[in-house]
C-alpha atoms as a PDB file:
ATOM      1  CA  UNK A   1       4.546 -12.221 -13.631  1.00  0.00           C
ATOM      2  CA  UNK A   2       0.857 -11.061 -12.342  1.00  0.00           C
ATOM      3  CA  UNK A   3       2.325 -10.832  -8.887  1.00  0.00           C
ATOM      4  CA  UNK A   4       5.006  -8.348  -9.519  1.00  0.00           C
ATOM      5  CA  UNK A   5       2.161  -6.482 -11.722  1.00  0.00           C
ATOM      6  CA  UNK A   6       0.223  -6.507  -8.584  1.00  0.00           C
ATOM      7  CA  UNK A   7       2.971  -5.245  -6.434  1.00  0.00           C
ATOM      8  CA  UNK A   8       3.569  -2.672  -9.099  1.00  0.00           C
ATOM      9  CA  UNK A   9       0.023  -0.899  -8.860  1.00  0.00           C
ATOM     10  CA  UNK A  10      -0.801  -1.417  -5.224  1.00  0.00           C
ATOM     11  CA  UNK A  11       2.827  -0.262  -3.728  1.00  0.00           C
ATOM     12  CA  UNK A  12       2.989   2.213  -6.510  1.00  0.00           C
ATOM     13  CA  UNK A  13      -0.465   3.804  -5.858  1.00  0.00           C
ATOM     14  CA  UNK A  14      -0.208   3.496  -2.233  1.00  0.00           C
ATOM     15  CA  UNK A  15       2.736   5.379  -2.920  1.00  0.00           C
ATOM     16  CA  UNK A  16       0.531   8.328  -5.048  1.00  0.00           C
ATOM     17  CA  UNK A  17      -1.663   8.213  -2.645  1.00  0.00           C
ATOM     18  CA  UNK A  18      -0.499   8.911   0.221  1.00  0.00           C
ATOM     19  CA  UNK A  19       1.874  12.015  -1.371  1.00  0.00           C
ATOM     20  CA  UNK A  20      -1.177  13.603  -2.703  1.00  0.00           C
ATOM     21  CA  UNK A  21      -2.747  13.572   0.933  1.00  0.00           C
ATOM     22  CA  UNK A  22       0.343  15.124   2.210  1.00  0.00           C
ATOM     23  CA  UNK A  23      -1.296  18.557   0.046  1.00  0.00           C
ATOM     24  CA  UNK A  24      -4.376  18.511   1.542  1.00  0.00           C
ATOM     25  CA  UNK A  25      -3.738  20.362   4.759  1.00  0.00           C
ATOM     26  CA  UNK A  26      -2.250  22.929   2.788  1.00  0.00           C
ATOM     27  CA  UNK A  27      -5.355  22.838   0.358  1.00  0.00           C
ATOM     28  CA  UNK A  28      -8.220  24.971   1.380  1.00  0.00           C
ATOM     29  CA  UNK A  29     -12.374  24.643  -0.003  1.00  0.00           C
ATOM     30  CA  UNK A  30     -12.773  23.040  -3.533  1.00  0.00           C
ATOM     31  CA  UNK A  31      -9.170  22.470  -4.434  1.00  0.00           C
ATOM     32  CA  UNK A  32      -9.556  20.066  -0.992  1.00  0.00           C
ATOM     33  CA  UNK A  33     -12.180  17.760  -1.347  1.00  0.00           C
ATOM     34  CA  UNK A  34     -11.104  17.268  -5.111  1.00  0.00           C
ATOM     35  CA  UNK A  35      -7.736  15.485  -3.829  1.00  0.00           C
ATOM     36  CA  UNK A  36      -9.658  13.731  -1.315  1.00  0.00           C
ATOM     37  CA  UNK A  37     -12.449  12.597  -3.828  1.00  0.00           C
ATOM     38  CA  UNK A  38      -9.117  11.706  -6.527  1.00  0.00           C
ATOM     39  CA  UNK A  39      -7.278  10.062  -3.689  1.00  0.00           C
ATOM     40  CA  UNK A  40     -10.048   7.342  -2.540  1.00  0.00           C
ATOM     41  CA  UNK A  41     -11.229   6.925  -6.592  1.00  0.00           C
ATOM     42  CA  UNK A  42      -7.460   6.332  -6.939  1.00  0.00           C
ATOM     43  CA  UNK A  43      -7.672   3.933  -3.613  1.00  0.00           C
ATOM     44  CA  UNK A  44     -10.500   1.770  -5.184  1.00  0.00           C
ATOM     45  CA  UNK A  45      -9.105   1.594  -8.604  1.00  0.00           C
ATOM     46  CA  UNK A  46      -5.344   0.794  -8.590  1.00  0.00           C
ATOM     47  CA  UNK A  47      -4.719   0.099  -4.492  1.00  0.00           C
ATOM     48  CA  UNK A  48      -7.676  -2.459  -4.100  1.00  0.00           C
ATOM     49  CA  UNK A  49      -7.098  -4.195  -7.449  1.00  0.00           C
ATOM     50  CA  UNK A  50      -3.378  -4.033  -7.189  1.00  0.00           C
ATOM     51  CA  UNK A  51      -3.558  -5.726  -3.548  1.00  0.00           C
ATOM     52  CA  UNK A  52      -5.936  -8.440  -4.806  1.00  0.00           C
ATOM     53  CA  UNK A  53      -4.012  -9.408  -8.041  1.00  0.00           C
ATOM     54  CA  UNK A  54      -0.835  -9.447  -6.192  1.00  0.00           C
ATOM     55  CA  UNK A  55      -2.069 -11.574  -3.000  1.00  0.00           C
ATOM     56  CA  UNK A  56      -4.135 -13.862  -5.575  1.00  0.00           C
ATOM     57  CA  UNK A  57      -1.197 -14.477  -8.048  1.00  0.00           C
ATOM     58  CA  UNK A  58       1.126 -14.713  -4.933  1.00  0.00           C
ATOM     59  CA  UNK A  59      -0.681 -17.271  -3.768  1.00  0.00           C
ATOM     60  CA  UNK A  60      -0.980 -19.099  -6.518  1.00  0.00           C
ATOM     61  CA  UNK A  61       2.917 -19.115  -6.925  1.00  0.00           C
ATOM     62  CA  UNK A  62       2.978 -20.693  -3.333  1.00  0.00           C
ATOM     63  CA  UNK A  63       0.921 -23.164  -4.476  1.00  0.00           C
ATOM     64  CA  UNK A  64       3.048 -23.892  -8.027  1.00  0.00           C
ATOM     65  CA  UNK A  65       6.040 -24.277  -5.668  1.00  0.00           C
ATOM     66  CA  UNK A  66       4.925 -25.364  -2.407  1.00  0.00           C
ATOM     67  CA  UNK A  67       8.578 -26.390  -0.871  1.00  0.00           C
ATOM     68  CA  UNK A  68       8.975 -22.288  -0.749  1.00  0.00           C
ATOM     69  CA  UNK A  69       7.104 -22.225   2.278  1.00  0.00           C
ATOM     70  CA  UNK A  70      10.003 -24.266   4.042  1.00  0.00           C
ATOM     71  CA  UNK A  71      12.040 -21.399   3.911  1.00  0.00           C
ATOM     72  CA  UNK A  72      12.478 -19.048   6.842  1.00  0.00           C
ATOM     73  CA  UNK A  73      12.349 -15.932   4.332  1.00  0.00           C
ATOM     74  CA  UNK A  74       8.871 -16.282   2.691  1.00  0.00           C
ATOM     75  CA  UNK A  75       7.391 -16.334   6.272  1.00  0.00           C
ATOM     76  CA  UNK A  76       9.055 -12.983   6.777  1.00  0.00           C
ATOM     77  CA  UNK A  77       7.329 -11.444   4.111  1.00  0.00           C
ATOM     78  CA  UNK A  78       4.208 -12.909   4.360  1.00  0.00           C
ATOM     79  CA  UNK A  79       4.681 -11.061   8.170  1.00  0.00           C
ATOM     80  CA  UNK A  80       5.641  -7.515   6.131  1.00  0.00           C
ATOM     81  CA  UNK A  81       2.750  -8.211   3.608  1.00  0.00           C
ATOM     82  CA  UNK A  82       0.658  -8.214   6.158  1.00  0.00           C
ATOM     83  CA  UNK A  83       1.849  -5.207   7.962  1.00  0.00           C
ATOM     84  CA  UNK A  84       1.466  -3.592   4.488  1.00  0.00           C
ATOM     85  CA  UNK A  85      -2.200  -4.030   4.479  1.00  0.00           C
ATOM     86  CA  UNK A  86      -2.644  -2.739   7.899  1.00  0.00           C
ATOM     87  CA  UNK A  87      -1.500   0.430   6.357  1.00  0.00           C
ATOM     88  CA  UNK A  88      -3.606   0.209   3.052  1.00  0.00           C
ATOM     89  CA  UNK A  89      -6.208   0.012   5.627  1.00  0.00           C
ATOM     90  CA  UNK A  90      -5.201   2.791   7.529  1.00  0.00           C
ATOM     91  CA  UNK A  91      -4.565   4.938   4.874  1.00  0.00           C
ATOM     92  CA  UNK A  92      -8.361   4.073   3.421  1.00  0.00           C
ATOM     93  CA  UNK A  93      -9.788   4.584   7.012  1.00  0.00           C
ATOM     94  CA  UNK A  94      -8.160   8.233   7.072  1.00  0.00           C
ATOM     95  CA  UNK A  95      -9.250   9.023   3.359  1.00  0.00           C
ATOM     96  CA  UNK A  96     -12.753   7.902   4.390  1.00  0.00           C
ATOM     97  CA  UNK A  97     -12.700   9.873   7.382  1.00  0.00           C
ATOM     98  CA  UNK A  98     -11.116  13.394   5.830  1.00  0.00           C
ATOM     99  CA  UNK A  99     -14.200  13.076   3.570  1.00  0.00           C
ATOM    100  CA  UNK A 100     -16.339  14.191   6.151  1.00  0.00           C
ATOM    101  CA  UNK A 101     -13.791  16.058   8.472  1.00  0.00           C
ATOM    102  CA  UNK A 102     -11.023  17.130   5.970  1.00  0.00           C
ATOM    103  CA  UNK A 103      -9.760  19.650   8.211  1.00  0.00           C
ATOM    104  CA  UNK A 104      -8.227  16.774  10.841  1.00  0.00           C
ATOM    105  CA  UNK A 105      -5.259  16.113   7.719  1.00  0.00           C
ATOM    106  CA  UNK A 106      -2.071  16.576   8.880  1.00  0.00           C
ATOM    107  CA  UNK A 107       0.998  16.444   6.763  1.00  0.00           C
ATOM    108  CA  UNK A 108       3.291  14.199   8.943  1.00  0.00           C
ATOM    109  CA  UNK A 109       0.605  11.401   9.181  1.00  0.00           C
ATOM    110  CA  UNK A 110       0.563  11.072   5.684  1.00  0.00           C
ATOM    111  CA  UNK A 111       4.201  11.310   5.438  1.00  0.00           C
ATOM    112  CA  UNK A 112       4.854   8.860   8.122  1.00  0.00           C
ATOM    113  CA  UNK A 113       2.408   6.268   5.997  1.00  0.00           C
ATOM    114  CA  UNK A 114       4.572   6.922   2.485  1.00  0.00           C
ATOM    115  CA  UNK A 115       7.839   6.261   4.718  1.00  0.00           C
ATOM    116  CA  UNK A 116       6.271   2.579   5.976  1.00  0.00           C
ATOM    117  CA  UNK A 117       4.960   1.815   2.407  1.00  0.00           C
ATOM    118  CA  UNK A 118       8.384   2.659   1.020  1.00  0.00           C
ATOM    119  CA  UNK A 119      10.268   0.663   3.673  1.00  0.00           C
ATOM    120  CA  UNK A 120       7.667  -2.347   3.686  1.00  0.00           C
ATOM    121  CA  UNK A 121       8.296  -2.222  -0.050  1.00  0.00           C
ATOM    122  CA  UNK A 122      12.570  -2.131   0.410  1.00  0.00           C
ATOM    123  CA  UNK A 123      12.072  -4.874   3.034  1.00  0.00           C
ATOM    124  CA  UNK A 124      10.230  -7.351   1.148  1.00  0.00           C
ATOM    125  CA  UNK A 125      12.174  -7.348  -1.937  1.00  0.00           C
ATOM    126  CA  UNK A 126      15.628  -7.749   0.115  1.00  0.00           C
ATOM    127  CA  UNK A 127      13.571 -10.549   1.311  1.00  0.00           C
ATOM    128  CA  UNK A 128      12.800 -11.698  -1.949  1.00  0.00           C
ATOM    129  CA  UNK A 129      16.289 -11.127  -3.924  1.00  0.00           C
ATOM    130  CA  UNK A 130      18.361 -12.152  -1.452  1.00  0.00           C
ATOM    131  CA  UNK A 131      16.924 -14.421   0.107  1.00  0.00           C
ATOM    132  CA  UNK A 132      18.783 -15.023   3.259  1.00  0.00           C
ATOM    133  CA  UNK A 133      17.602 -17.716   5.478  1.00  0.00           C
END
């Protein structure tokens, strides 16, 4: 139940996130560094909590049911879980960096991030519903 919470906020604001950086190339002066100074709050509050209740609570489930780590699925989305915080990371990395260079957004980058969050997300609950190997 904590897990899916988890999943919820940290996909979900990943999600926010990385649609409001998609404005700020477009966004010139004040109106700028407020979305960037929104975005990483945003970041620290629901991405970084979200990603720690969900890979806690996940974990713990693993544990509750350890014979789940026989099957060939869970290891495939432990892989995509994985590849979904290399892009938390490298969407923090970019916010931290357009704080002091906000000029060096572009649009597709951030659009190309929401497109892997969104088909990390669809992957891993195929994974998860149907569960096929």
């Amino acid at each position: 139940m904590f897990h899916i919470f988890g999943v919820i906020l940290w996909v979900g604001s990943l999600l926010i996130i990385s649609s409001m950086m998609t404005l700020v190339p477009e966004e010139i002066g004040v109106a700028r560094e407020r979305i960037i100074v929104a975005a990483r709050r945003l970041f620290h509050v629901s991405s970084n909590i979200g990603a720690a209740v969900a890979i806690i609570f996940g974990i713990f489930a693993i544990m509750a049911e350890p014979f789940v780590l026989e099957r060939g699925w869970l290891h495939v989305k432990i892989l995509l879980v994985l590849g979904l915080l290399a892009v938390h990371m490298r969407l923090y990395l970019r916010i931290v960096a357009l704080e002091n260079d906000p000029g060096t957004a572009t649009r597709r980058e951030f659009s190309i991030i929401h497109g892997l969050v969104s088909a990390l997300l669809l992957l891993i609950l195929m994974l998860v519903f149907l569960k096929p190997f």
